[in-house]
PDB file of N, CA and C in Angstrom:
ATOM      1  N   UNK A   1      64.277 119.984 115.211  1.00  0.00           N
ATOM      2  CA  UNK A   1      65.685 120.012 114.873  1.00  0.00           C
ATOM      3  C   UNK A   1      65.852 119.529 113.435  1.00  0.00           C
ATOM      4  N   UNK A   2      66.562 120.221 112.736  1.00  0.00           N
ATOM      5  CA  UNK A   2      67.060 120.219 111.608  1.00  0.00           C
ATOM      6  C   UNK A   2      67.728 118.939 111.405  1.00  0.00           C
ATOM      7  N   UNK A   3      67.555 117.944 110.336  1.00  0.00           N
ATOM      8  CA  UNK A   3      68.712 117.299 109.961  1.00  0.00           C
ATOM      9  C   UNK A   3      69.552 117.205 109.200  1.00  0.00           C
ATOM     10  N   UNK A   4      70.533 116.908 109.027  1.00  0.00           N
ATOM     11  CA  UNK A   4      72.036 117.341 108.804  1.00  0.00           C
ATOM     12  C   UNK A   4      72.620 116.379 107.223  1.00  0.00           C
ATOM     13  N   UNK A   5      72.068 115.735 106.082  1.00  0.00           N
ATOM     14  CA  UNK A   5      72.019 114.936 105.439  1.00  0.00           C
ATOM     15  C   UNK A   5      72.089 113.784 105.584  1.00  0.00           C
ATOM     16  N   UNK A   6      73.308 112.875 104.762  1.00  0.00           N
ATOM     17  CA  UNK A   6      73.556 111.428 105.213  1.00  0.00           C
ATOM     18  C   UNK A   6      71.744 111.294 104.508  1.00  0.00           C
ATOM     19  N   UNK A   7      72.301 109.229 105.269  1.00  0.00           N
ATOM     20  CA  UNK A   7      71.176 108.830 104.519  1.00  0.00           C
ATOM     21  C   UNK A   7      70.363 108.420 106.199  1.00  0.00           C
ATOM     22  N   UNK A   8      68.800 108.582 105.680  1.00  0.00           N
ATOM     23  CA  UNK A   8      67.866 108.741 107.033  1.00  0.00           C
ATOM     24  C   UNK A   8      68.333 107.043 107.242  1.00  0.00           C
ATOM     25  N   UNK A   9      67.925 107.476 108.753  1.00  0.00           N
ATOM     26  CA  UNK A   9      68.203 106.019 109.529  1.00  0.00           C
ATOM     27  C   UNK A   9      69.349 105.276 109.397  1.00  0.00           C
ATOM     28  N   UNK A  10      70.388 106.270 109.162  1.00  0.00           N
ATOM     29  CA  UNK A  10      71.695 105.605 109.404  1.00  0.00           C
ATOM     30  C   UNK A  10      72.698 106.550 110.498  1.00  0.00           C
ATOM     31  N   UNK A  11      73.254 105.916 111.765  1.00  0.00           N
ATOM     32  CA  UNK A  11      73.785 106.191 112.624  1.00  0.00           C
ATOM     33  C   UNK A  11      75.139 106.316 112.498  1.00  0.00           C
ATOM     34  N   UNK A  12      75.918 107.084 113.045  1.00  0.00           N
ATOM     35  CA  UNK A  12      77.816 107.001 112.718  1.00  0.00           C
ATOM     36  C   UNK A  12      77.922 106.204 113.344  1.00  0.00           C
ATOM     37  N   UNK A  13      77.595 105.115 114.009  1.00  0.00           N
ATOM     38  CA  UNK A  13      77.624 103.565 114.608  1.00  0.00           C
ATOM     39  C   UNK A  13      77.374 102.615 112.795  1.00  0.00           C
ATOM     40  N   UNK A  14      76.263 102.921 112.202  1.00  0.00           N
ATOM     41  CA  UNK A  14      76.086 101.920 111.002  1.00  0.00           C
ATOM     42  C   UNK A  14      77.098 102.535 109.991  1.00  0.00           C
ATOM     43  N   UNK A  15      77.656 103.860 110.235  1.00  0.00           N
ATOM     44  CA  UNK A  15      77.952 104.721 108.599  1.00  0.00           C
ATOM     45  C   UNK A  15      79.707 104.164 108.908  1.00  0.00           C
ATOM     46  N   UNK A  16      80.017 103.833 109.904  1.00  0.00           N
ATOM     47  CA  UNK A  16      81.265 103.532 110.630  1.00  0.00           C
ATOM     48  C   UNK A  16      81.774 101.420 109.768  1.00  0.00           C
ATOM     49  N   UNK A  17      80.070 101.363 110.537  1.00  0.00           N
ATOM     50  CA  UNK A  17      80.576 100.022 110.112  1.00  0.00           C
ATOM     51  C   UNK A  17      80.517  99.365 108.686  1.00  0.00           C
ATOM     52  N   UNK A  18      79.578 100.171 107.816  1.00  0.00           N
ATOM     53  CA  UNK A  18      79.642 100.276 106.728  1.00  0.00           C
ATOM     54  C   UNK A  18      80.651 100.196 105.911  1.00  0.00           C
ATOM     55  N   UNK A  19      81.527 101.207 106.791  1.00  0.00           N
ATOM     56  CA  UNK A  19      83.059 101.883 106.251  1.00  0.00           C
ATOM     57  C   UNK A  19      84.022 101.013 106.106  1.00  0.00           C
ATOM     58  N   UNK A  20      84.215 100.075 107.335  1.00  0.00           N
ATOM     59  CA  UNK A  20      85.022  98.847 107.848  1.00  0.00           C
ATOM     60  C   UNK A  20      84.537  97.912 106.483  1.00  0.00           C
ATOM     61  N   UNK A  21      83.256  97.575 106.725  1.00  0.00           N
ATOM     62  CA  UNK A  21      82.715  96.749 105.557  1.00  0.00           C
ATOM     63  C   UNK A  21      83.258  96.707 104.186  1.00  0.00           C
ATOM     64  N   UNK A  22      83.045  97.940 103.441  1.00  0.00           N
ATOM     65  CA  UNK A  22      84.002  98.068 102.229  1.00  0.00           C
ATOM     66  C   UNK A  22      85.021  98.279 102.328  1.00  0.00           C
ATOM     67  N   UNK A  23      85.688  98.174 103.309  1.00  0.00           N
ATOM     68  CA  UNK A  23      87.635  98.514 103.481  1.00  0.00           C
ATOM     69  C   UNK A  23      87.641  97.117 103.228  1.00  0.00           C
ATOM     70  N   UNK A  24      86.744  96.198 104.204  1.00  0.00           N
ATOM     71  CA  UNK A  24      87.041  94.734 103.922  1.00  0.00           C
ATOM     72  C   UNK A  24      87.200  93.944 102.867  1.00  0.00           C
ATOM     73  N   UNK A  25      85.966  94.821 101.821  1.00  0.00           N
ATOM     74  CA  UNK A  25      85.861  94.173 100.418  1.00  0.00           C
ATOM     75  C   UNK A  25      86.881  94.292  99.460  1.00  0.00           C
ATOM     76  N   UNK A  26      87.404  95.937  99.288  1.00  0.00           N
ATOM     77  CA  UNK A  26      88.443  96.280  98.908  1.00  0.00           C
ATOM     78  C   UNK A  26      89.460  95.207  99.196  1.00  0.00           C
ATOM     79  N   UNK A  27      90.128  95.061 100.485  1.00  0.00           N
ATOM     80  CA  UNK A  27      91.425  94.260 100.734  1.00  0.00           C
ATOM     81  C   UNK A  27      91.124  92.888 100.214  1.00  0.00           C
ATOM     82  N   UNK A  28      90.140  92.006 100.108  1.00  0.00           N
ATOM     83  CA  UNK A  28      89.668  90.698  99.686  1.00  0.00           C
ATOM     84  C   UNK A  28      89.892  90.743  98.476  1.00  0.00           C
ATOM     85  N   UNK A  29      89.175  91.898  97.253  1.00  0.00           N
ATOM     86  CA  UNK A  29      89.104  92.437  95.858  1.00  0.00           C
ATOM     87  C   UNK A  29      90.523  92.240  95.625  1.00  0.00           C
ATOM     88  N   UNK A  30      91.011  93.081  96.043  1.00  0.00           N
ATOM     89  CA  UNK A  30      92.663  93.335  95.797  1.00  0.00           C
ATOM     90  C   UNK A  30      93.656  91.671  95.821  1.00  0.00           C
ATOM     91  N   UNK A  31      93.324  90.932  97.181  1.00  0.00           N
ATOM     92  CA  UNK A  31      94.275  89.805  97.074  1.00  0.00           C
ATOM     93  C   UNK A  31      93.499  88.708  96.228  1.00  0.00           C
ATOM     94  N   UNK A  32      92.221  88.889  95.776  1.00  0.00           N
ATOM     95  CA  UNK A  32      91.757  87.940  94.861  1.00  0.00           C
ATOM     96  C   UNK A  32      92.173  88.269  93.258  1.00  0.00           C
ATOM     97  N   UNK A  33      92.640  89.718  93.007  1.00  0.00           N
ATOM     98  CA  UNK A  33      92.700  89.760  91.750  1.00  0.00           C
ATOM     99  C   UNK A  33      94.787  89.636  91.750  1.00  0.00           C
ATOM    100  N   UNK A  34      95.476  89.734  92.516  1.00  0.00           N
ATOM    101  CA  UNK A  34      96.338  89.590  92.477  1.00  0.00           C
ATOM    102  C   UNK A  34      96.814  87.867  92.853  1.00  0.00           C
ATOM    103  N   UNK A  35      96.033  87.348  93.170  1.00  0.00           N
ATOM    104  CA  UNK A  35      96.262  85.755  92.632  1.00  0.00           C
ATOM    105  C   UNK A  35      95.921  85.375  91.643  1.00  0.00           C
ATOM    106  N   UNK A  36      94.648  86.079  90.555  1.00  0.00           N
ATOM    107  CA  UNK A  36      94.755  85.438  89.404  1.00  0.00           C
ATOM    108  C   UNK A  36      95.453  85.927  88.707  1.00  0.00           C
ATOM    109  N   UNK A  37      96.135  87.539  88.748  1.00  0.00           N
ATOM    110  CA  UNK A  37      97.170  87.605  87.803  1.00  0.00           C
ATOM    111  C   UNK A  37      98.703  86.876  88.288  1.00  0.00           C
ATOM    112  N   UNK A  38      98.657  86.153  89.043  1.00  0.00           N
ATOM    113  CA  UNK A  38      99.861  85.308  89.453  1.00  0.00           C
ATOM    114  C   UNK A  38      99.275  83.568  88.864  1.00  0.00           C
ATOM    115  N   UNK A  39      98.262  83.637  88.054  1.00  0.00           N
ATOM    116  CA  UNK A  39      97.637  82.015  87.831  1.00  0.00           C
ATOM    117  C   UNK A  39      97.967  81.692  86.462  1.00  0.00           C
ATOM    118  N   UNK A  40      98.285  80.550  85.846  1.00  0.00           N
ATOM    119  CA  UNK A  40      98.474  80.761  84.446  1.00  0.00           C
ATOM    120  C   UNK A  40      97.192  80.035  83.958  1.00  0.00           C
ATOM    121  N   UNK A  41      96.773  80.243  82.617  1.00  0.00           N
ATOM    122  CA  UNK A  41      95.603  79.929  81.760  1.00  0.00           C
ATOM    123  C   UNK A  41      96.565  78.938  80.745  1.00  0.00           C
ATOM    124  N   UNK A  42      95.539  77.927  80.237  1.00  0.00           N
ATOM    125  CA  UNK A  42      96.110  77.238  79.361  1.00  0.00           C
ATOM    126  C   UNK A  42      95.225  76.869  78.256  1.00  0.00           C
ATOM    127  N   UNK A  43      95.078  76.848  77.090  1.00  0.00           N
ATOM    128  CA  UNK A  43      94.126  76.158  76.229  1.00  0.00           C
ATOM    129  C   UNK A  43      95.145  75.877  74.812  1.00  0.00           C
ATOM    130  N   UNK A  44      94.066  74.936  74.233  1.00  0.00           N
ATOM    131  CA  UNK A  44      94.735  74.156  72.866  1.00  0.00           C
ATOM    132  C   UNK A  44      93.839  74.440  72.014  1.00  0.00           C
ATOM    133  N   UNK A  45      94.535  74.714  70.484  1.00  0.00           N
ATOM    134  CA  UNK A  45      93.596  74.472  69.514  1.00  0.00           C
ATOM    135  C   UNK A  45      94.147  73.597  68.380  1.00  0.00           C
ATOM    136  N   UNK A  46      93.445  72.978  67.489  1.00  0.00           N
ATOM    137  CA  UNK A  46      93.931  72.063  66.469  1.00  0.00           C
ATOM    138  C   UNK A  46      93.671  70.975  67.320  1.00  0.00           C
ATOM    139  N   UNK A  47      93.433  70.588  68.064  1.00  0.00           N
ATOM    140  CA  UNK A  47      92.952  69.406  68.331  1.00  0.00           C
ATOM    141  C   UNK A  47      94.306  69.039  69.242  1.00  0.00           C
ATOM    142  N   UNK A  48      94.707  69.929  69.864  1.00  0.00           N
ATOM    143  CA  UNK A  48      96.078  69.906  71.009  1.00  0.00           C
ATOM    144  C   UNK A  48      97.480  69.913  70.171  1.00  0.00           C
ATOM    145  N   UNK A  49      97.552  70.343  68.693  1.00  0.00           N
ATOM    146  CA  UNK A  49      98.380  70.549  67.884  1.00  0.00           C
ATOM    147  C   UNK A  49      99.233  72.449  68.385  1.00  0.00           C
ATOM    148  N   UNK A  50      98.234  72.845  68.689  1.00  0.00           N
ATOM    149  CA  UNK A  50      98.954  74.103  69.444  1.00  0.00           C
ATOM    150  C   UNK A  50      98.582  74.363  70.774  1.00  0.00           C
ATOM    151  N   UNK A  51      99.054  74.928  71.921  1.00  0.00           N
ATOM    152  CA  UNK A  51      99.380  75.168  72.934  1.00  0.00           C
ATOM    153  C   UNK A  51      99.704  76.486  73.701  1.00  0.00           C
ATOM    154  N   UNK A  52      98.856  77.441  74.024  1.00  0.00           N
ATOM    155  CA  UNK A  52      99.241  78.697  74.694  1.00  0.00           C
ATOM    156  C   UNK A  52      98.550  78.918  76.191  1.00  0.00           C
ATOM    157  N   UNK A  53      99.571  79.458  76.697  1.00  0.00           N
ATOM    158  CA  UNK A  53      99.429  79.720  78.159  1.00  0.00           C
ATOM    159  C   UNK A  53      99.937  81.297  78.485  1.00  0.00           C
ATOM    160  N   UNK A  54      98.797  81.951  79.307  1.00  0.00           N
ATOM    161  CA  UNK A  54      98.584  83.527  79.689  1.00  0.00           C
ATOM    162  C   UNK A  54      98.447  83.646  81.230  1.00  0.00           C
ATOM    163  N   UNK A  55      99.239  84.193  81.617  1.00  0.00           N
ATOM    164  CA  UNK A  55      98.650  84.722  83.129  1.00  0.00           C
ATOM    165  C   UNK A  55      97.979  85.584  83.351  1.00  0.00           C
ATOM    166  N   UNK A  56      97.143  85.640  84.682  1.00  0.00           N
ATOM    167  CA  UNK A  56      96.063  86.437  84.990  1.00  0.00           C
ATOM    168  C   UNK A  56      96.483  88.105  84.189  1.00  0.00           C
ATOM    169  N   UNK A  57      97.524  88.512  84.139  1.00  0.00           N
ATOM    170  CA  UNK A  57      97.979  89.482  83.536  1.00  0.00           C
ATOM    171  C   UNK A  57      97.829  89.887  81.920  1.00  0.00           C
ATOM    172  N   UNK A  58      97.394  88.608  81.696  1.00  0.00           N
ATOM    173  CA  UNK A  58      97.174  88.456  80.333  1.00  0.00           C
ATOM    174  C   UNK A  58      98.646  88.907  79.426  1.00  0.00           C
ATOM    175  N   UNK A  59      99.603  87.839  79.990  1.00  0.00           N
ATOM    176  CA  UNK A  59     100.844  88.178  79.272  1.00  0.00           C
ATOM    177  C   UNK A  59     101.188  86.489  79.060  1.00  0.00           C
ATOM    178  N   UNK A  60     101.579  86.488  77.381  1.00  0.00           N
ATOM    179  CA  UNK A  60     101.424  85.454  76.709  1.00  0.00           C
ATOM    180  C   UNK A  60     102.999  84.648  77.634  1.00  0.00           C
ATOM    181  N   UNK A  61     102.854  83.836  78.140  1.00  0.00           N
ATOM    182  CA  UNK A  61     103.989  83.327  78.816  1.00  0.00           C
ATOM    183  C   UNK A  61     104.538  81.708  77.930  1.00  0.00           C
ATOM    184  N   UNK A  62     103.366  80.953  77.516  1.00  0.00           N
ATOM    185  CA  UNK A  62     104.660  79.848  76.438  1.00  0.00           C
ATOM    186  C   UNK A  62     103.738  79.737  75.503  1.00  0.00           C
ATOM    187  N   UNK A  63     104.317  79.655  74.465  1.00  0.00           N
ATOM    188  CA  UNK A  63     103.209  78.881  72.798  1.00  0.00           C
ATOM    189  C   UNK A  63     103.964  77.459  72.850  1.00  0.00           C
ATOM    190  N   UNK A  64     103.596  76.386  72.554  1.00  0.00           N
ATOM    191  CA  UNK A  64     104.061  75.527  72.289  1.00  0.00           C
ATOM    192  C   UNK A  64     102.976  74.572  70.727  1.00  0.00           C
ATOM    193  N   UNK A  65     104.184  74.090  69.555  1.00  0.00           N
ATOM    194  CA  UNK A  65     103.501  73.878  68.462  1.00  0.00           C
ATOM    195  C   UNK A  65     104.143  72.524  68.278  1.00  0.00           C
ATOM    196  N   UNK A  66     103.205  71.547  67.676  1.00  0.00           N
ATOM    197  CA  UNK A  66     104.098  70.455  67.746  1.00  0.00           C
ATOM    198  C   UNK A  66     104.293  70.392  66.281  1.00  0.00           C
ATOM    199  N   UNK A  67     105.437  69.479  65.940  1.00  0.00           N
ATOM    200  CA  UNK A  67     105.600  69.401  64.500  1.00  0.00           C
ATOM    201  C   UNK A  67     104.874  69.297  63.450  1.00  0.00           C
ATOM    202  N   UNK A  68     104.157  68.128  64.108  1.00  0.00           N
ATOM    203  CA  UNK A  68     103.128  68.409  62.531  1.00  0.00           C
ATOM    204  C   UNK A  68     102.423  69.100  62.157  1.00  0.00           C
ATOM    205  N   UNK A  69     102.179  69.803  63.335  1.00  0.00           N
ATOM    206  CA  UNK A  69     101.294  71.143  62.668  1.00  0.00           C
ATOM    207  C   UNK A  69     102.073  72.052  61.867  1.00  0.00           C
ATOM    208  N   UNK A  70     103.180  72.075  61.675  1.00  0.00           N
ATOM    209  CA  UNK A  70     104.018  72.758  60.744  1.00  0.00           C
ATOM    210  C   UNK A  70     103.818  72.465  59.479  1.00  0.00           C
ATOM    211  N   UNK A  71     103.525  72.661  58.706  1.00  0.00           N
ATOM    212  CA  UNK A  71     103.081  72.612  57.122  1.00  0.00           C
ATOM    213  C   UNK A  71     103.223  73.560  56.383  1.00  0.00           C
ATOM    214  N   UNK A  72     104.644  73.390  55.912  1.00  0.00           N
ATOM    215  CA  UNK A  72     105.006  74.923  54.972  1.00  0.00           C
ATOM    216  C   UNK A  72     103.777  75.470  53.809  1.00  0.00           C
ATOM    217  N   UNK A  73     103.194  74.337  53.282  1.00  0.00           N
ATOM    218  CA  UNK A  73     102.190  74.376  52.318  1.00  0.00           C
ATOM    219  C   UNK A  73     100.872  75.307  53.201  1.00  0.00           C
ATOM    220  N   UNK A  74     100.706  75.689  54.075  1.00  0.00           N
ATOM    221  CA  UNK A  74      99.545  75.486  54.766  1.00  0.00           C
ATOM    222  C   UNK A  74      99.640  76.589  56.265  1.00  0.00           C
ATOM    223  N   UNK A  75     100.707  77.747  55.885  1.00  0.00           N
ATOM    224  CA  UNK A  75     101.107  78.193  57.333  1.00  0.00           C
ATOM    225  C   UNK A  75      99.383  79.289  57.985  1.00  0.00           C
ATOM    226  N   UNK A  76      98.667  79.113  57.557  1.00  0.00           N
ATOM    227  CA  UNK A  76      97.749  80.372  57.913  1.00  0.00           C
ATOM    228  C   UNK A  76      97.137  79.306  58.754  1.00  0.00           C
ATOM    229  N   UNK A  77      96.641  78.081  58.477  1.00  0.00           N
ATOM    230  CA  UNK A  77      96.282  77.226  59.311  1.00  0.00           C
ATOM    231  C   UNK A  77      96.531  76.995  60.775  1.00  0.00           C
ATOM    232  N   UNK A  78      98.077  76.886  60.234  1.00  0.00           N
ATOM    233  CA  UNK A  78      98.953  77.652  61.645  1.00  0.00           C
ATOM    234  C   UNK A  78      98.599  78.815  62.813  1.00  0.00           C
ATOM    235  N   UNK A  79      98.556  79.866  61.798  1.00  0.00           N
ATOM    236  CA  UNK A  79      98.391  80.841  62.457  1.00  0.00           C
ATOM    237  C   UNK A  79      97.042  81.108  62.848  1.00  0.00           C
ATOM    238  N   UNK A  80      95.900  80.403  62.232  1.00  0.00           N
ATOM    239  CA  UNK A  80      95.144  80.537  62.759  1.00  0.00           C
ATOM    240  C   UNK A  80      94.519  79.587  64.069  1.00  0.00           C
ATOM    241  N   UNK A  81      95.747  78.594  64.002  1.00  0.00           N
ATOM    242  CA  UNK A  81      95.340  77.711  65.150  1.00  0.00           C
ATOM    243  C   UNK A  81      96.196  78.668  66.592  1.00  0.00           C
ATOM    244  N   UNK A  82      97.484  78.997  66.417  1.00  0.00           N
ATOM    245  CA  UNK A  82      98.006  80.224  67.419  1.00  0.00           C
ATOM    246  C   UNK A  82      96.928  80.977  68.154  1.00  0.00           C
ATOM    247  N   UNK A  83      96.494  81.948  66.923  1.00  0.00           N
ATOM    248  CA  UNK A  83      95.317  82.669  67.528  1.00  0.00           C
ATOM    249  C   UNK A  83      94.629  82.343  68.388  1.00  0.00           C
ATOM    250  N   UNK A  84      93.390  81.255  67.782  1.00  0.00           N
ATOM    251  CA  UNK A  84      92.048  80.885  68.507  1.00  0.00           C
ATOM    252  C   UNK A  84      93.128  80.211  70.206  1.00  0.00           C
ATOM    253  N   UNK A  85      94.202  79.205  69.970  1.00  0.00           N
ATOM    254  CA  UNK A  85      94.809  79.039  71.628  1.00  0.00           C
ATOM    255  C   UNK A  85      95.106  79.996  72.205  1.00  0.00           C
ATOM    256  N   UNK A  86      95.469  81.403  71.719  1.00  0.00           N
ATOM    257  CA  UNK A  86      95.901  82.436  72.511  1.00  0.00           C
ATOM    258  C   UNK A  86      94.450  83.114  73.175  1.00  0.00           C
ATOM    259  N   UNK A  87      93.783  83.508  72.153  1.00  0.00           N
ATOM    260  CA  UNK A  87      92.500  83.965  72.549  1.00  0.00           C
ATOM    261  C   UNK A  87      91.420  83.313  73.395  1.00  0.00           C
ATOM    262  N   UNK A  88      91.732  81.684  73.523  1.00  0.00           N
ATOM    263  CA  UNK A  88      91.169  80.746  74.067  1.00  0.00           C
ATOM    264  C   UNK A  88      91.367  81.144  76.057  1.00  0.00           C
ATOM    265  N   UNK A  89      92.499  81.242  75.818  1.00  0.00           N
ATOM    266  CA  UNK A  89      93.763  81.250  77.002  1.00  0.00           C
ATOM    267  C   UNK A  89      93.082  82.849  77.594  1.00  0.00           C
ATOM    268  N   UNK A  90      93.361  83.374  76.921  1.00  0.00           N
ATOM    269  CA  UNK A  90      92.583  85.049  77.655  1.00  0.00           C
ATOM    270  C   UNK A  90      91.677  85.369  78.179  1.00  0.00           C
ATOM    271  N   UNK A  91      90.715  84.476  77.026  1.00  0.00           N
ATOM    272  CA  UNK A  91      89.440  84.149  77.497  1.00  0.00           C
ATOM    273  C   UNK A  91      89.143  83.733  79.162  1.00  0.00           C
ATOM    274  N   UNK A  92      89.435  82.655  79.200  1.00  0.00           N
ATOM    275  CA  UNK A  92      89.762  82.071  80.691  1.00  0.00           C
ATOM    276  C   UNK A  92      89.761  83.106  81.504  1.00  0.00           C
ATOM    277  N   UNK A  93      91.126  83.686  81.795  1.00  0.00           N
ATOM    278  CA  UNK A  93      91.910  84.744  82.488  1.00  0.00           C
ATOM    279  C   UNK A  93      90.388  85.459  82.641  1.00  0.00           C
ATOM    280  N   UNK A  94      90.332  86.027  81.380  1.00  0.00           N
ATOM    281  CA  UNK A  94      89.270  87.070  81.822  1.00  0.00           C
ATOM    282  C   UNK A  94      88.077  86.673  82.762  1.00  0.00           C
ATOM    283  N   UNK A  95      87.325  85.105  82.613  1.00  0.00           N
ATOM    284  CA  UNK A  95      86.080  84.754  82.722  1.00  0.00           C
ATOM    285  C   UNK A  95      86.883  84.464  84.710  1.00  0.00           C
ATOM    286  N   UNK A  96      87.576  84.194  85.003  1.00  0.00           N
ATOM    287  CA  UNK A  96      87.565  83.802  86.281  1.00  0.00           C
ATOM    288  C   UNK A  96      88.490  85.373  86.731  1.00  0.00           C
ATOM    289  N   UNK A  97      88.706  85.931  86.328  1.00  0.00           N
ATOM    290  CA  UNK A  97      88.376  87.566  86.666  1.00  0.00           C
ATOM    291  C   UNK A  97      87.113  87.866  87.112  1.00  0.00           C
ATOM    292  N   UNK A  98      86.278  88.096  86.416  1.00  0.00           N
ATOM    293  CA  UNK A  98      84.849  88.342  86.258  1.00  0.00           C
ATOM    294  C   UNK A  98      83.973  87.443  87.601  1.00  0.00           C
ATOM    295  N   UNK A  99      84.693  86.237  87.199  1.00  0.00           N
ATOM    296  CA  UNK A  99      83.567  85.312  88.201  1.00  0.00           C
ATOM    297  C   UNK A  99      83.680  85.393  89.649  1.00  0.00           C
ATOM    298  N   UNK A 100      85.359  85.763  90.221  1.00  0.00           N
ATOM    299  CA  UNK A 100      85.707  85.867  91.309  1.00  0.00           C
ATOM    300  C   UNK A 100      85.226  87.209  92.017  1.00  0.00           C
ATOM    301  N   UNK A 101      85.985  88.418  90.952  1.00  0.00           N
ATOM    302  CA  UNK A 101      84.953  89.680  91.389  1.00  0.00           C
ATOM    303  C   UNK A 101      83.888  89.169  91.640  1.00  0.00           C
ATOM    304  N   UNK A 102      82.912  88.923  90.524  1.00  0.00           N
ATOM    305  CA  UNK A 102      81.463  88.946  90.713  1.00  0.00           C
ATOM    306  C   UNK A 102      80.676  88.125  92.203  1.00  0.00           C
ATOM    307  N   UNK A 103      81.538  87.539  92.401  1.00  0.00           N
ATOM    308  CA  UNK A 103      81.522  86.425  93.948  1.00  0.00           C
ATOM    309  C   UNK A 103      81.799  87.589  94.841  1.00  0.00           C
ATOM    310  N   UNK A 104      82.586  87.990  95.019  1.00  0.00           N
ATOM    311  CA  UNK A 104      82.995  89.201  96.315  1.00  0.00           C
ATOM    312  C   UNK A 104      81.927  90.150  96.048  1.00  0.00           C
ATOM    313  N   UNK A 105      81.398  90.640  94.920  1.00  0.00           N
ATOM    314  CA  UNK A 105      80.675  92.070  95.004  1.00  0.00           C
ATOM    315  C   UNK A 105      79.223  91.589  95.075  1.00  0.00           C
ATOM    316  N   UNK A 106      79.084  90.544  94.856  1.00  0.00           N
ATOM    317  CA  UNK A 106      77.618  90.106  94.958  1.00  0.00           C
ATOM    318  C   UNK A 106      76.686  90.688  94.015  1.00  0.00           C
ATOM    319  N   UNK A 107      77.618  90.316  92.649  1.00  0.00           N
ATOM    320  CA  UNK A 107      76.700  90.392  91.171  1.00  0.00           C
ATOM    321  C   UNK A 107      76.917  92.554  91.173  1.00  0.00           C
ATOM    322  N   UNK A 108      77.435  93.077  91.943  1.00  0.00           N
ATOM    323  CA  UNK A 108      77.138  94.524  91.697  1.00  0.00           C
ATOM    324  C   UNK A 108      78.045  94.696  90.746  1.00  0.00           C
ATOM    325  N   UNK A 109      77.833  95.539  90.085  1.00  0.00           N
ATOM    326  CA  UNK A 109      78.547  96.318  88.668  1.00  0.00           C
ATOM    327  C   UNK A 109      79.059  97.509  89.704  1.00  0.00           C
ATOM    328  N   UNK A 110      80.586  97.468  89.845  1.00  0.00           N
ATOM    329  CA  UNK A 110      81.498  98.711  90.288  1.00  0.00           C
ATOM    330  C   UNK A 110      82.236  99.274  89.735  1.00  0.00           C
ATOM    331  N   UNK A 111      82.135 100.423  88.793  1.00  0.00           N
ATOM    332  CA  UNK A 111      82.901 100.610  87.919  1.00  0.00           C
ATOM    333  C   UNK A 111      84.173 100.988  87.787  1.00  0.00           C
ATOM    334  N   UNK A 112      84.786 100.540  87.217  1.00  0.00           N
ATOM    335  CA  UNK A 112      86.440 100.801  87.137  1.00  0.00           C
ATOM    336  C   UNK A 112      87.087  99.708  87.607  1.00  0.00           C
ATOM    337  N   UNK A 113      86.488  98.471  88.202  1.00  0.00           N
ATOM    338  CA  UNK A 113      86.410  97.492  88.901  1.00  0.00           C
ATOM    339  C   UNK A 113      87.360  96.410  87.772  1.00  0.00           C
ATOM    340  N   UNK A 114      87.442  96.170  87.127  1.00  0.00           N
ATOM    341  CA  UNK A 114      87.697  94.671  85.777  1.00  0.00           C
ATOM    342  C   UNK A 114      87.411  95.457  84.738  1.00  0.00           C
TER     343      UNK A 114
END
């Protein structure tokens, strides 16, 4: 008797439960990445002179600058302390993206995934 493809030594008893299996992962995937875009990220740069916070969405939600970092003489300083806290802040977001997937998929690369 001929066989019919699929992969050898797998039964519509294993190809079934297989199926269940990644439905499972999927629904876990899904409510794990929709709590970190509900989480906010926070980091400082200047030495806690600036202040930005991003949610998992990576949408800039507060800057906060304290006065003295204001220095009309000196604004790029500024802006470059903005930056590195914003980018600091994303950073995050992204890395516990990555880490949580990478926990559910068990290190597999799924593409289209993050």
């Amino acid at each position: 008797m001929a066989k019919h493809g699929g992969f050898p030594g797998m039964g519509m008893g294993n190809m079934q439960q297989l199926a269940r299996q990644a439905q499972k992962l999927q629904q876990q995937m899904q409510e794990k990445q929709e709590e970190l875009e509900n989480r906010t990220f926070e980091a400082t740069a200047g030495g806690g002179m600036v202040s930005a916070a991003v949610t998992g969405k990576k949408v800039l939600t507060s800057l906060t600058i304290k006065p003295e970092a204001v220095d009309p003489e000196d604004v790029e300083m500024l802006q470059d302390m903005i930056v590195a806290a914003v980018n600091e802040a994303l950073k995050q977001a992204d890395q516990a993206l990555e880490s949580t997937m990478g926990n559910l998929t068990g290190g597999l690369n799924i593409p289209g995934l993050f």
